[in-house]
C-alpha atoms as a PDB file:
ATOM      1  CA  UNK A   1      30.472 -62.707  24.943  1.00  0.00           C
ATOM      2  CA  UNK A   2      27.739 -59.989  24.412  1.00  0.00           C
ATOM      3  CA  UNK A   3      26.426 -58.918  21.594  1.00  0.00           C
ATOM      4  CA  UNK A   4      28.923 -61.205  19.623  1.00  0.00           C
ATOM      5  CA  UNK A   5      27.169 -63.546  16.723  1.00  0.00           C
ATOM      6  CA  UNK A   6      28.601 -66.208  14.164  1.00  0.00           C
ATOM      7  CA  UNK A   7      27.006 -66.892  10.979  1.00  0.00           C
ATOM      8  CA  UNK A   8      27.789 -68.229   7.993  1.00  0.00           C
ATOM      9  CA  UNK A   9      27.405 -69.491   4.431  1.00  0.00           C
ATOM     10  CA  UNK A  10      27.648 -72.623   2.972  1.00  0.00           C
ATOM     11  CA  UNK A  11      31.370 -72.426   1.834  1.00  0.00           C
ATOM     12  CA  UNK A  12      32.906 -74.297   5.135  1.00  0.00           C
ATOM     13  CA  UNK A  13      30.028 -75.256   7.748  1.00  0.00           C
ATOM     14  CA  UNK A  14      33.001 -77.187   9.852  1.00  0.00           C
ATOM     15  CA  UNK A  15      34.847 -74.771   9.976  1.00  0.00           C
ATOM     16  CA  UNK A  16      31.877 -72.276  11.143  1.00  0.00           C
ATOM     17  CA  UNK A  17      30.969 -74.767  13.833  1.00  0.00           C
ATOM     18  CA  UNK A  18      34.511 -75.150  15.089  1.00  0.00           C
ATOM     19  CA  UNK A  19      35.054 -71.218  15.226  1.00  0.00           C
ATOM     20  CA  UNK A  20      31.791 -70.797  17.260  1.00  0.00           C
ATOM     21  CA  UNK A  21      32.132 -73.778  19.456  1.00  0.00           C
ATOM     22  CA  UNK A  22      35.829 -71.606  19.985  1.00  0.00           C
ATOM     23  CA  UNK A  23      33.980 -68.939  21.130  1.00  0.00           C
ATOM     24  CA  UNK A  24      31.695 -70.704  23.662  1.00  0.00           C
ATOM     25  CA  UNK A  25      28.644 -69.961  21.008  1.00  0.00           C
ATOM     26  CA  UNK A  26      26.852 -71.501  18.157  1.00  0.00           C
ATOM     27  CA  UNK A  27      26.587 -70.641  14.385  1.00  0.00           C
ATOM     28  CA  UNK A  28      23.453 -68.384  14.155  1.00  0.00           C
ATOM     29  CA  UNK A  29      20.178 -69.131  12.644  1.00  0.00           C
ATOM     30  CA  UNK A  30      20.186 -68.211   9.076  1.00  0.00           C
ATOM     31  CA  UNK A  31      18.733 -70.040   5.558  1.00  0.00           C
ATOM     32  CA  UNK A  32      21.007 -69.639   2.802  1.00  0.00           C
ATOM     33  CA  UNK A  33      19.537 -71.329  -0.376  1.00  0.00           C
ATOM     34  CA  UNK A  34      18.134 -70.939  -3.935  1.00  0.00           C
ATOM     35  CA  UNK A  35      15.161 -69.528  -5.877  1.00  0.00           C
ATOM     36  CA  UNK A  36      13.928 -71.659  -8.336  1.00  0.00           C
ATOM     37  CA  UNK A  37      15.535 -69.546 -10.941  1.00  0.00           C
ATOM     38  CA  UNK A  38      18.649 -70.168  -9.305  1.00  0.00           C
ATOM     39  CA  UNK A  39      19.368 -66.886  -7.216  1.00  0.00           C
ATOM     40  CA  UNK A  40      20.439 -66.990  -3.624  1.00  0.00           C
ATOM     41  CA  UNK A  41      18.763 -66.264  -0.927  1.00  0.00           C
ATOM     42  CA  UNK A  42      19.034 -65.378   2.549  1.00  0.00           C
ATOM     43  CA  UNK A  43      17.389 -65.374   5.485  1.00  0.00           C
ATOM     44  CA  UNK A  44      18.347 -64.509   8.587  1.00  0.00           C
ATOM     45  CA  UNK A  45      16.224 -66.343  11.999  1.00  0.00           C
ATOM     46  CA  UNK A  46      17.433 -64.458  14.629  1.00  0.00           C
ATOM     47  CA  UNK A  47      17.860 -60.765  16.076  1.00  0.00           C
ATOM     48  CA  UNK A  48      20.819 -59.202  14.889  1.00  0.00           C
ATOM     49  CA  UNK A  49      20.004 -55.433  15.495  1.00  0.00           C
ATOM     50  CA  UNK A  50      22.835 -54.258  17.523  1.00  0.00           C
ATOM     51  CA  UNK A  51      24.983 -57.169  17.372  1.00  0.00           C
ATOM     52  CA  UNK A  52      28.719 -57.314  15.899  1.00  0.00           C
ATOM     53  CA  UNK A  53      28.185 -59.817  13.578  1.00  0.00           C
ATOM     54  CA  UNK A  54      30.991 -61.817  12.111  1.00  0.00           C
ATOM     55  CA  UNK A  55      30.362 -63.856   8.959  1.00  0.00           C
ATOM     56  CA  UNK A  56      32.501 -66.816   7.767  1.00  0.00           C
ATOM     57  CA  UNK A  57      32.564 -67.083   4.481  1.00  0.00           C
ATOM     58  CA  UNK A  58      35.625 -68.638   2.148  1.00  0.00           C
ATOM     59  CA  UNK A  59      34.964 -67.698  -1.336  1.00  0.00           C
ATOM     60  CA  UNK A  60      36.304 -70.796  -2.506  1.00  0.00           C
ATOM     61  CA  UNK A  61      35.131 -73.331  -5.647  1.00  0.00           C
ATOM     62  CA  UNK A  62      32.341 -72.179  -6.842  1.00  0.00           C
ATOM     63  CA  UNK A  63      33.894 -68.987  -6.142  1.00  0.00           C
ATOM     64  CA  UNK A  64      30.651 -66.709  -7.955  1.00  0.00           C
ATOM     65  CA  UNK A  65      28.401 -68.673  -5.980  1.00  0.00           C
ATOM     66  CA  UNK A  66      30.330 -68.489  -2.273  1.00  0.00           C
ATOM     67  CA  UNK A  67      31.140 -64.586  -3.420  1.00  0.00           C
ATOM     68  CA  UNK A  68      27.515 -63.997  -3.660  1.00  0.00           C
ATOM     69  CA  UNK A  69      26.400 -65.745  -0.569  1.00  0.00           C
ATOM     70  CA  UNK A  70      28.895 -63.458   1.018  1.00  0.00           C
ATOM     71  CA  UNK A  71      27.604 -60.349  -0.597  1.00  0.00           C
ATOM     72  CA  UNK A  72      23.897 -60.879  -0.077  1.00  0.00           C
ATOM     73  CA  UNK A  73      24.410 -62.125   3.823  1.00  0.00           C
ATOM     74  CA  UNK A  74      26.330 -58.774   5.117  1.00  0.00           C
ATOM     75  CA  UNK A  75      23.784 -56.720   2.861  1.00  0.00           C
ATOM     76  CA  UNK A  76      20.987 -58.648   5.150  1.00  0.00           C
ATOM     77  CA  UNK A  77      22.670 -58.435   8.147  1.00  0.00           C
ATOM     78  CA  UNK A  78      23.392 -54.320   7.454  1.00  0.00           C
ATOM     79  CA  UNK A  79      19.361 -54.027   6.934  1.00  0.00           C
ATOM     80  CA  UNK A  80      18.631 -56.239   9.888  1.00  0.00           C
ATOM     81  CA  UNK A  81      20.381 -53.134  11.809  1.00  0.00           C
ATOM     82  CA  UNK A  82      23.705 -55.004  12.990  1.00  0.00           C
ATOM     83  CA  UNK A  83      26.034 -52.610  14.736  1.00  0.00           C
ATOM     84  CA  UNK A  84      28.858 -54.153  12.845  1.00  0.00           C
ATOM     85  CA  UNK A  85      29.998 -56.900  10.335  1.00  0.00           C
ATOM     86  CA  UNK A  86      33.042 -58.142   9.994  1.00  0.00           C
ATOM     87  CA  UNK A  87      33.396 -60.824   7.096  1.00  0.00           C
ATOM     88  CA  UNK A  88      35.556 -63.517   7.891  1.00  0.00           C
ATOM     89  CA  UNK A  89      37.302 -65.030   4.567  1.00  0.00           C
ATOM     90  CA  UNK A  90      39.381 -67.609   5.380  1.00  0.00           C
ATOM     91  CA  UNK A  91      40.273 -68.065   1.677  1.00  0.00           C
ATOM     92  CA  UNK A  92      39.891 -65.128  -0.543  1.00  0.00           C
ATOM     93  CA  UNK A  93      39.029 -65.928  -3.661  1.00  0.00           C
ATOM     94  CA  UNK A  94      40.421 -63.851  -7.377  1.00  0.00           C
ATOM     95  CA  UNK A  95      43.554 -63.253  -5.264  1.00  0.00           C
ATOM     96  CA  UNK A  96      45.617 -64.293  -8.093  1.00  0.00           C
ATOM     97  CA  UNK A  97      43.840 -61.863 -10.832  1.00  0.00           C
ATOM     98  CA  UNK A  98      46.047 -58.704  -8.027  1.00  0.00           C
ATOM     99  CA  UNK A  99      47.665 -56.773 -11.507  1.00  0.00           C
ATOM    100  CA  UNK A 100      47.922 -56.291 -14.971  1.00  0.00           C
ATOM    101  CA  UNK A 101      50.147 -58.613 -16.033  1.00  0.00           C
ATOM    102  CA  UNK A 102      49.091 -57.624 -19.552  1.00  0.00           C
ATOM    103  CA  UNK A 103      47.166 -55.331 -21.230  1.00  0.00           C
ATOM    104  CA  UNK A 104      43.226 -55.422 -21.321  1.00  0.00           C
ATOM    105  CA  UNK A 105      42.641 -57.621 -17.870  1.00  0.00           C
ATOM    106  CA  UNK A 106      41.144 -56.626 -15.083  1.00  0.00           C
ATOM    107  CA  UNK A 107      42.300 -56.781 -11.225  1.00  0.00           C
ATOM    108  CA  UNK A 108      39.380 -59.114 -10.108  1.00  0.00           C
ATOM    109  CA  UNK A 109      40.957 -58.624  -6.443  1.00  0.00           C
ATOM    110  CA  UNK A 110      40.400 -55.284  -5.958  1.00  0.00           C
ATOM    111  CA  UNK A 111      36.983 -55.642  -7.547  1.00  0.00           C
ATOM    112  CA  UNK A 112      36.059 -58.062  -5.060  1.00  0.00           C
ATOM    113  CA  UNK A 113      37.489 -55.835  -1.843  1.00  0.00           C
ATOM    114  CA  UNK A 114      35.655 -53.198  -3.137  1.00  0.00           C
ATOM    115  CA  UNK A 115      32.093 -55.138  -3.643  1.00  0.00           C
ATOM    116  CA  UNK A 116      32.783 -56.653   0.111  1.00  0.00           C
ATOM    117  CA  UNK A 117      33.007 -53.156   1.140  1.00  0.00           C
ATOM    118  CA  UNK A 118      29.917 -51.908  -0.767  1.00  0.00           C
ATOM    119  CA  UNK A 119      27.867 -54.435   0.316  1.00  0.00           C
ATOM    120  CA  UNK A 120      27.976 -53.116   3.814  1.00  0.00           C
ATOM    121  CA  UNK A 121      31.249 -55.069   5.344  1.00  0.00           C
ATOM    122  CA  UNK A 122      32.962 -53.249   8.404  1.00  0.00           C
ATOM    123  CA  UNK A 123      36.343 -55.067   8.629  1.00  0.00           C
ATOM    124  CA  UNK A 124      37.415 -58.186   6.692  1.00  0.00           C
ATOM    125  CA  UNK A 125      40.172 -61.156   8.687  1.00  0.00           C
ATOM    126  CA  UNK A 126      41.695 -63.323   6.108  1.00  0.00           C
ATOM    127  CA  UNK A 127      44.560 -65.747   5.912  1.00  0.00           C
ATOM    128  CA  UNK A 128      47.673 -66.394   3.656  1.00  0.00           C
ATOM    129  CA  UNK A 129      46.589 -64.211   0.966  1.00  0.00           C
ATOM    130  CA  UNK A 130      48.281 -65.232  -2.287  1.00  0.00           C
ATOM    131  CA  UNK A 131      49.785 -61.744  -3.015  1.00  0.00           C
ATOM    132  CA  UNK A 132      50.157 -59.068   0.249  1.00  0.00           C
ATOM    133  CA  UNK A 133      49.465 -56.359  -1.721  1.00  0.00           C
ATOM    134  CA  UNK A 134      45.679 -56.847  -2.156  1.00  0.00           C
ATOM    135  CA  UNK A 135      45.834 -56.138   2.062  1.00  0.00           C
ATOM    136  CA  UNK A 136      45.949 -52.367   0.083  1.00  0.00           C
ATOM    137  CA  UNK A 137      43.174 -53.210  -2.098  1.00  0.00           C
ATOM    138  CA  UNK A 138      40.347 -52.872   1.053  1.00  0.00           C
ATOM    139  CA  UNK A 139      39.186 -49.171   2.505  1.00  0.00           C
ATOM    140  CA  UNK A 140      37.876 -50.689   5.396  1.00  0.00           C
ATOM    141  CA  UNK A 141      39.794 -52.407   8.027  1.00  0.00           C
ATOM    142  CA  UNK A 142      41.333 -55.432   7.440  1.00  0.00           C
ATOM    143  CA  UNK A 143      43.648 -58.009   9.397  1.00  0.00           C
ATOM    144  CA  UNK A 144      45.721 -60.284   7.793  1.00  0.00           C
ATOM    145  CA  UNK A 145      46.576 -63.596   9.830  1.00  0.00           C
ATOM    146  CA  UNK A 146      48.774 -66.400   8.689  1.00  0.00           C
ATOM    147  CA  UNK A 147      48.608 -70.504   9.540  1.00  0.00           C
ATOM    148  CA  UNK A 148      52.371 -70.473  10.128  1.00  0.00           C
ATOM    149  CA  UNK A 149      51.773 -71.086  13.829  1.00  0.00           C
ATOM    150  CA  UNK A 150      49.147 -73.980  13.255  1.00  0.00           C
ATOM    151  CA  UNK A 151      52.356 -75.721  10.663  1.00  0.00           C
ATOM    152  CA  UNK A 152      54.691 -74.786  12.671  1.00  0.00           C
ATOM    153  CA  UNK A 153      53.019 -76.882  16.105  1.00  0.00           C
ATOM    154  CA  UNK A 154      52.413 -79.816  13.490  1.00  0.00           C
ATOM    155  CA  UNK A 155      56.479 -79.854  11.939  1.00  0.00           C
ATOM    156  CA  UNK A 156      57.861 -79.741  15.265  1.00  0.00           C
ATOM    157  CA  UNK A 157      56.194 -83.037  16.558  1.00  0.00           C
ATOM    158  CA  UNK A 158      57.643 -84.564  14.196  1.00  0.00           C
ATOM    159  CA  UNK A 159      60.943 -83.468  15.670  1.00  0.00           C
ATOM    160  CA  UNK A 160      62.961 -83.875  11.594  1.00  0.00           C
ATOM    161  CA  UNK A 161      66.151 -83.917  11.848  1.00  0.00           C
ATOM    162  CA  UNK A 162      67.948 -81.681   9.270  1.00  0.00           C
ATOM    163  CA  UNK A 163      65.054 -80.342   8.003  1.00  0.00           C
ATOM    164  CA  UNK A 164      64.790 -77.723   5.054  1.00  0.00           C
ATOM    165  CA  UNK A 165      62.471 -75.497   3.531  1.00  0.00           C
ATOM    166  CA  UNK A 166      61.990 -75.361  -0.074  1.00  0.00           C
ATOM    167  CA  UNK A 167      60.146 -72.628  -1.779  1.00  0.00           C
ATOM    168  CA  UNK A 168      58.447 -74.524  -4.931  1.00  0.00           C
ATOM    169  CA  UNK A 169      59.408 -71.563  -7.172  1.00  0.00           C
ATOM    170  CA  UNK A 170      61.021 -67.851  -6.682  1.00  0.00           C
ATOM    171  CA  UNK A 171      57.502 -66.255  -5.868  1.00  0.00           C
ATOM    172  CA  UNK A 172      57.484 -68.334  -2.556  1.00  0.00           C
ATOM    173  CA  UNK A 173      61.293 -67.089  -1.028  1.00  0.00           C
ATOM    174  CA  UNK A 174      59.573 -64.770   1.378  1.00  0.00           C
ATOM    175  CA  UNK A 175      56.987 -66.957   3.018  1.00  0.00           C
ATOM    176  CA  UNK A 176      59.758 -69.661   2.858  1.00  0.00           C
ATOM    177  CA  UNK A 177      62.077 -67.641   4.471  1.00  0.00           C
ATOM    178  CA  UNK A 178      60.168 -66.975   7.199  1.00  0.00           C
ATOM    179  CA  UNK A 179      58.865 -70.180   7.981  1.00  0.00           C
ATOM    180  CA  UNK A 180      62.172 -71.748   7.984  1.00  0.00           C
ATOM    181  CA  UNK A 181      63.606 -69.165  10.534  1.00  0.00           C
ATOM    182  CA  UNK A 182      60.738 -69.583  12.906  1.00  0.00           C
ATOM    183  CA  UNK A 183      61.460 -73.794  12.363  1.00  0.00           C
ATOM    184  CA  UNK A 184      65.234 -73.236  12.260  1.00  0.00           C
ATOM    185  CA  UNK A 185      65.559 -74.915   9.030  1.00  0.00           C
ATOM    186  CA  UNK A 186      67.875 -74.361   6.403  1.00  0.00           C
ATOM    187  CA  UNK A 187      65.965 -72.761   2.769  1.00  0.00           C
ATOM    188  CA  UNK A 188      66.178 -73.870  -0.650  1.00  0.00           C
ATOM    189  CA  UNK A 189      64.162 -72.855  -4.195  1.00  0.00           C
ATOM    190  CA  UNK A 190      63.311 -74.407  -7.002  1.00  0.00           C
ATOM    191  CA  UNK A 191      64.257 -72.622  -9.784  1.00  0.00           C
ATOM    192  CA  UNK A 192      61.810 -73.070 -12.890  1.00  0.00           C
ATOM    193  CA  UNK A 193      61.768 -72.001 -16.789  1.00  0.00           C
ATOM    194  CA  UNK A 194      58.349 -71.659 -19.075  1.00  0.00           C
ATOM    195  CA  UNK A 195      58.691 -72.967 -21.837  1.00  0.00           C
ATOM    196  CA  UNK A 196      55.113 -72.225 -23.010  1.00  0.00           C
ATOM    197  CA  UNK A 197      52.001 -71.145 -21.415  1.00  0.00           C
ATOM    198  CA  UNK A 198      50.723 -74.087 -20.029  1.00  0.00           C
ATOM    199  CA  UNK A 199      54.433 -75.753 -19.654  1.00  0.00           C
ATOM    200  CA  UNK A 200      56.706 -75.858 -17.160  1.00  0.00           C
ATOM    201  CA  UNK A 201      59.788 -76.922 -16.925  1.00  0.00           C
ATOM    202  CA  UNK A 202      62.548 -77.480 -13.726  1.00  0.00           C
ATOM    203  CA  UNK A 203      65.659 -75.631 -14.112  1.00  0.00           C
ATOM    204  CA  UNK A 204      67.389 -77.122 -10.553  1.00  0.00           C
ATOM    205  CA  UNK A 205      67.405 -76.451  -7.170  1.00  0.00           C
ATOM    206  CA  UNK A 206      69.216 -73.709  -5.168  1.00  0.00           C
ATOM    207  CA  UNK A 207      70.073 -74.723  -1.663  1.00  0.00           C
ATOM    208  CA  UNK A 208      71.641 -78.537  -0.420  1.00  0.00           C
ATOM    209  CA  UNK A 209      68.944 -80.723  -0.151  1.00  0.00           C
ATOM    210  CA  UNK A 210      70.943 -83.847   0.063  1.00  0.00           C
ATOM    211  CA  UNK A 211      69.936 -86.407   2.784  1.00  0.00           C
ATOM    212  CA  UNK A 212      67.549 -83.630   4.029  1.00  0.00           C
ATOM    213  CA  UNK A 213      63.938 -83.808   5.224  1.00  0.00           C
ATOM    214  CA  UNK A 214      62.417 -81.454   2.569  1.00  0.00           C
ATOM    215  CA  UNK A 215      59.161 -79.157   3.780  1.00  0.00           C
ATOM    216  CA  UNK A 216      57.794 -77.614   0.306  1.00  0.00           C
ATOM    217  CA  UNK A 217      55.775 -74.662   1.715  1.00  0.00           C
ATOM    218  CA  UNK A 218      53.297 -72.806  -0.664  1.00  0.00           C
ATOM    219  CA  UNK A 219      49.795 -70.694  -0.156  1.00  0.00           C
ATOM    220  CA  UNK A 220      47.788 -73.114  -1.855  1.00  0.00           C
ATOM    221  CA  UNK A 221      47.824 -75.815  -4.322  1.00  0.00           C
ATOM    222  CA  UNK A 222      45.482 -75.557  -7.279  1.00  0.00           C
ATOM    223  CA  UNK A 223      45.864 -77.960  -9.652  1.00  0.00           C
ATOM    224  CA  UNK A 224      49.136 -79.140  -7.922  1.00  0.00           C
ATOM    225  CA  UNK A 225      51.632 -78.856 -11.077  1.00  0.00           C
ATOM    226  CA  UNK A 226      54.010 -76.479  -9.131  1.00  0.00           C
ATOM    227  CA  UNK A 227      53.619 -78.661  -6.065  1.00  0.00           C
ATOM    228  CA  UNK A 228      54.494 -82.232  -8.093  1.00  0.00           C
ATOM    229  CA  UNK A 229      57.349 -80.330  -9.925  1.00  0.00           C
ATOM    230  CA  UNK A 230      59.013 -79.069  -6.474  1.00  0.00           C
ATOM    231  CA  UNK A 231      58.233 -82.992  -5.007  1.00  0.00           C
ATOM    232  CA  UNK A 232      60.119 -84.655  -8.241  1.00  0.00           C
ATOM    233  CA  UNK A 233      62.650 -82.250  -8.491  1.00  0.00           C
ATOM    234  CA  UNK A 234      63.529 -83.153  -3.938  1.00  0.00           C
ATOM    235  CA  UNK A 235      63.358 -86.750  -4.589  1.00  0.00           C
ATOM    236  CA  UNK A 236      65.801 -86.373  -7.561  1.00  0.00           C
ATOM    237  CA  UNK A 237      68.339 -84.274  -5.510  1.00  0.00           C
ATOM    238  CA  UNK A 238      68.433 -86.987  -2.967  1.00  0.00           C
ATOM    239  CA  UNK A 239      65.926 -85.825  -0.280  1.00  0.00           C
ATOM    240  CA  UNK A 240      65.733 -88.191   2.685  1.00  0.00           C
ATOM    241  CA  UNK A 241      62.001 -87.762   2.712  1.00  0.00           C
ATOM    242  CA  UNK A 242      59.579 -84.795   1.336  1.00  0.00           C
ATOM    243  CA  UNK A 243      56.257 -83.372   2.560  1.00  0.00           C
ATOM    244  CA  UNK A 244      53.817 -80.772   1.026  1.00  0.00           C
ATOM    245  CA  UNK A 245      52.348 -78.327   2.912  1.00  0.00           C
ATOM    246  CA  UNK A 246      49.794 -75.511   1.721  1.00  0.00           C
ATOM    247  CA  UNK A 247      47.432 -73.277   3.799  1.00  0.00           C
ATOM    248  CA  UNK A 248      44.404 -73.456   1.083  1.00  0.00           C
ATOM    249  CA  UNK A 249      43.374 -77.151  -0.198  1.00  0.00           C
ATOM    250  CA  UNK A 250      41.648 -75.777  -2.990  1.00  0.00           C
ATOM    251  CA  UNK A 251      42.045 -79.445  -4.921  1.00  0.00           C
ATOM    252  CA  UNK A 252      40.432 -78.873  -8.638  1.00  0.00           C
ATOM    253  CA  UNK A 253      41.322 -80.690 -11.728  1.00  0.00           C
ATOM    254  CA  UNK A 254      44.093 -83.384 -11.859  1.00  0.00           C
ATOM    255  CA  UNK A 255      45.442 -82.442  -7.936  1.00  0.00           C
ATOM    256  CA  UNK A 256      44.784 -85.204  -6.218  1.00  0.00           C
ATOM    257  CA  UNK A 257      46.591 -87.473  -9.399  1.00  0.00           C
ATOM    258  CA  UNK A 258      49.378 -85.381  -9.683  1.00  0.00           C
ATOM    259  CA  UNK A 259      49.641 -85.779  -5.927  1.00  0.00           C
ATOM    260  CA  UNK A 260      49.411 -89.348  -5.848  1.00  0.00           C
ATOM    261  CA  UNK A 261      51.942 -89.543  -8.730  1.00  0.00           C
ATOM    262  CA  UNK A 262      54.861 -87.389  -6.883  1.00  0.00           C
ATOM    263  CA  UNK A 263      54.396 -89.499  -3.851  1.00  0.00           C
ATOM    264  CA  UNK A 264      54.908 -87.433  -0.911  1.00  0.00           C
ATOM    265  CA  UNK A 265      55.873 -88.775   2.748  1.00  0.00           C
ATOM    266  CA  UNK A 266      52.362 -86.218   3.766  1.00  0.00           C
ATOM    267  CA  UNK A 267      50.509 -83.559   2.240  1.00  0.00           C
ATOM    268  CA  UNK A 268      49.134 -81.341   5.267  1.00  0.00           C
ATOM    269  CA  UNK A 269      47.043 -78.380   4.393  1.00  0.00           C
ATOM    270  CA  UNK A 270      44.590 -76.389   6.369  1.00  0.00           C
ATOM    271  CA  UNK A 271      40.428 -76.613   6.475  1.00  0.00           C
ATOM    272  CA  UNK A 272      40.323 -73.102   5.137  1.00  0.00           C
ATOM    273  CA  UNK A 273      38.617 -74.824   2.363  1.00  0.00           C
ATOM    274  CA  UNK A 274      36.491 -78.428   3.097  1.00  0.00           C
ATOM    275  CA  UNK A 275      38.280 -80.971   0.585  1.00  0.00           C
ATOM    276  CA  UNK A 276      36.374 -82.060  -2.183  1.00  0.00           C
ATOM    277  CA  UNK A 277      36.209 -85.751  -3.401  1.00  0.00           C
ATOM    278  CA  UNK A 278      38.939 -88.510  -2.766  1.00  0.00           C
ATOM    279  CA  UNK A 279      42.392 -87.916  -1.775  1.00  0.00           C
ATOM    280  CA  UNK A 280      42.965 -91.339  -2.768  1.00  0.00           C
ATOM    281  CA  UNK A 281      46.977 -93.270  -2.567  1.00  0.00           C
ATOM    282  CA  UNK A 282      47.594 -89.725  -0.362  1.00  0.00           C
ATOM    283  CA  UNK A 283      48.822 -89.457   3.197  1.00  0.00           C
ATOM    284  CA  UNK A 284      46.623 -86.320   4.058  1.00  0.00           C
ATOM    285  CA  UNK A 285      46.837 -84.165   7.293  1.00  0.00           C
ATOM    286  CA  UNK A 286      43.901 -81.610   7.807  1.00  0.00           C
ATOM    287  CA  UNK A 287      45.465 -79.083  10.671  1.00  0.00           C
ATOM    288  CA  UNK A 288      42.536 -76.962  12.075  1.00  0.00           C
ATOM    289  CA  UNK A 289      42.980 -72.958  11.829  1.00  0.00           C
ATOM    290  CA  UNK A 290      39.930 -72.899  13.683  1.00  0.00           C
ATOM    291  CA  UNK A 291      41.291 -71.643  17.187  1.00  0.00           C
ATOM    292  CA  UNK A 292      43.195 -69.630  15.533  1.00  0.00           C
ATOM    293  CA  UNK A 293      40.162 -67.644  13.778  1.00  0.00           C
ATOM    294  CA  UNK A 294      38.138 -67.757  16.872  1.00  0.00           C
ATOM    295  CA  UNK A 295      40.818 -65.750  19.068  1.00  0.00           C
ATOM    296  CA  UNK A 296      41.375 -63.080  16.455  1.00  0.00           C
ATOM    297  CA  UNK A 297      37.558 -62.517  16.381  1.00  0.00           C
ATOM    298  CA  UNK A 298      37.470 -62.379  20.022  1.00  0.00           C
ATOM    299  CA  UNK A 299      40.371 -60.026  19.846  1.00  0.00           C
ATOM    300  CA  UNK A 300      38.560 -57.617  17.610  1.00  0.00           C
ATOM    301  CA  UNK A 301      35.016 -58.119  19.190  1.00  0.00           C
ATOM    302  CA  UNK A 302      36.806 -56.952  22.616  1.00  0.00           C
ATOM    303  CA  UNK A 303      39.279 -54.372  21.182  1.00  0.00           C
ATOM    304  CA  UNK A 304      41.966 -56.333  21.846  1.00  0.00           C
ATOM    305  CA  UNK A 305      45.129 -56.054  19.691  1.00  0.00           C
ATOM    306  CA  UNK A 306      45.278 -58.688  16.403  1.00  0.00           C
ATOM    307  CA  UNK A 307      48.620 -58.237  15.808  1.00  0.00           C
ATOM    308  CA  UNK A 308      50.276 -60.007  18.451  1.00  0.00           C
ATOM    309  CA  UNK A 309      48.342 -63.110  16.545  1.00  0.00           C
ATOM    310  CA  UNK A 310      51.409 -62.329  13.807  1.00  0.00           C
ATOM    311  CA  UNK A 311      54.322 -62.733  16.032  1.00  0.00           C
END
């Protein structure tokens, strides 16, 4: 397609490749690296003046450092004379700092949208952001896609029988919900008490889960303590088998043993985010959202409606 370029940071070179190679193209030439003092740099190879230039970026572990990269690419790319950027954030980073939950914090989300904006970013296309609200936070255009489509192709080869939903806590009904109309599965939630700040405890689980084939559907999984929770408390209420499923593998701290412990029939997540180290004693699937990133930008790049992607 004319005056259409890919390029992108280090965050998720894969995923770059797969997008362009979507798009009949390649990932641009561009050096992102370090000074010696440790500040990025950029550099871009190629012409860009006049282009609509799309940059894939997830601001993933190290967040600062794949935030930057970000930043300092679509300030090159404005000054290189690009007709427009669009930043492509698979995963956007600080989505969970979206309010004041108490006094004297800030809402690192907004600060973010507004730095992408300031930095010289025309439109942003995410996915699964953990709150919908910070869609509000950006004054430039942005579009909002989801990987239900890419779970939904992967559930129904399985063809389950009785299958259910299960939100791993109350802040999950919606996306659920949705999912498990679009599967035509029943829903259930795990209902959950904090005891402390850094403990959690199971209350029980709303919705018959009995002899089921139990899909826990979340954004992400972090540390995976909500995820292992909502696995143990399944397999305790008699599930007939139990898989995890999460759009952003961000994997940091004890995951991938918490994982391991709850045993799950399959853990499928997306490569929004490249997994790091070994998902070891886990039966991982890594679904691709890479067509599905590659027609939304050739969607916008030829004015061509995004929404229907949501349907």
């Amino acid at each position: 397609m004319d005056r259409l370029a890919i390029f992108a940071g280090n965050a998720n070179t894969e995923l770059a490749a797969s997008i362009a190679a979507g798009l009949d193209s390649e990932v641009g030439d561009m050096e992102v690296g370090r000074f010696p003092d440790g500040e990025t740099m950029v550099r871009i190879g190629e012409d860009v003046r006049g282009k609509n230039v799309y940059v894939i970026q997830s601001t993933c572990p190290p967040v600062n450092e794949h935030l930057m990269e970000l930043l300092i690419i679509i300030d090159a790319m404005k000054r290189a004379s690009a007709s427009s950027i669009t930043a492509v954030v698979p995963y956007y980073g600080y989505a969970r700092q979206d309010r004041k939950h108490e006094g004297r914090v800030p809402i690192t989300a907004k600060l973010a949208a507004n730095m992408i904006a300031a930095a010289g970013a025309d439109r942003l296309l995410t996915m699964d952001l953990h709150s919908s609200q910070i869609q509000g936070f950006f004054d430039i255009v942005m579009d909002h896609l989801f990987a239900r489509p890419v779970m939904l192709q992967h559930l129904k080869a399985k063809e389950l029988a009785a299958p259910v939903v299960l939100a791993p806590d109350t802040g999950s009904i919606k996306m659920a919900d949705a999912f498990a109309k679009r599967l035509g599965a029943g829903l259930a939630v795990v209902y959950k008490r904090r005891k402390s700040s850094d403990t959690v405890e199971v209350g029980y689980v709303i919705g018959e889960i009995e002899k089921k084939n139990v899909i826990i559907l979340d954004d992400m999984i972090t540390t995976a303590g909500s995820m292992q929770l909502a696995i143990n408390a399944a397999r305790e209420h008699g599930a007939a088998s139990v898989s995890a499923m999460a759009t952003h593998a961000v994997f940091c701290g004890p995951a991938f043993e918490r994982l391991a412990a709850a045993g799950p029939d399959e853990v499928a997540v997306t490569d929004t985010i490249p997994i790091r180290g070994e998902p070891k004693g886990i039966n991982m699937a890594v679904l691709s959202v890479a067509p599905l990133l590659a027609d939304a930008i050739k969607r916008i790049h030829l004015n061509q409606s995004v929404s229907r992607l949501f349907e």
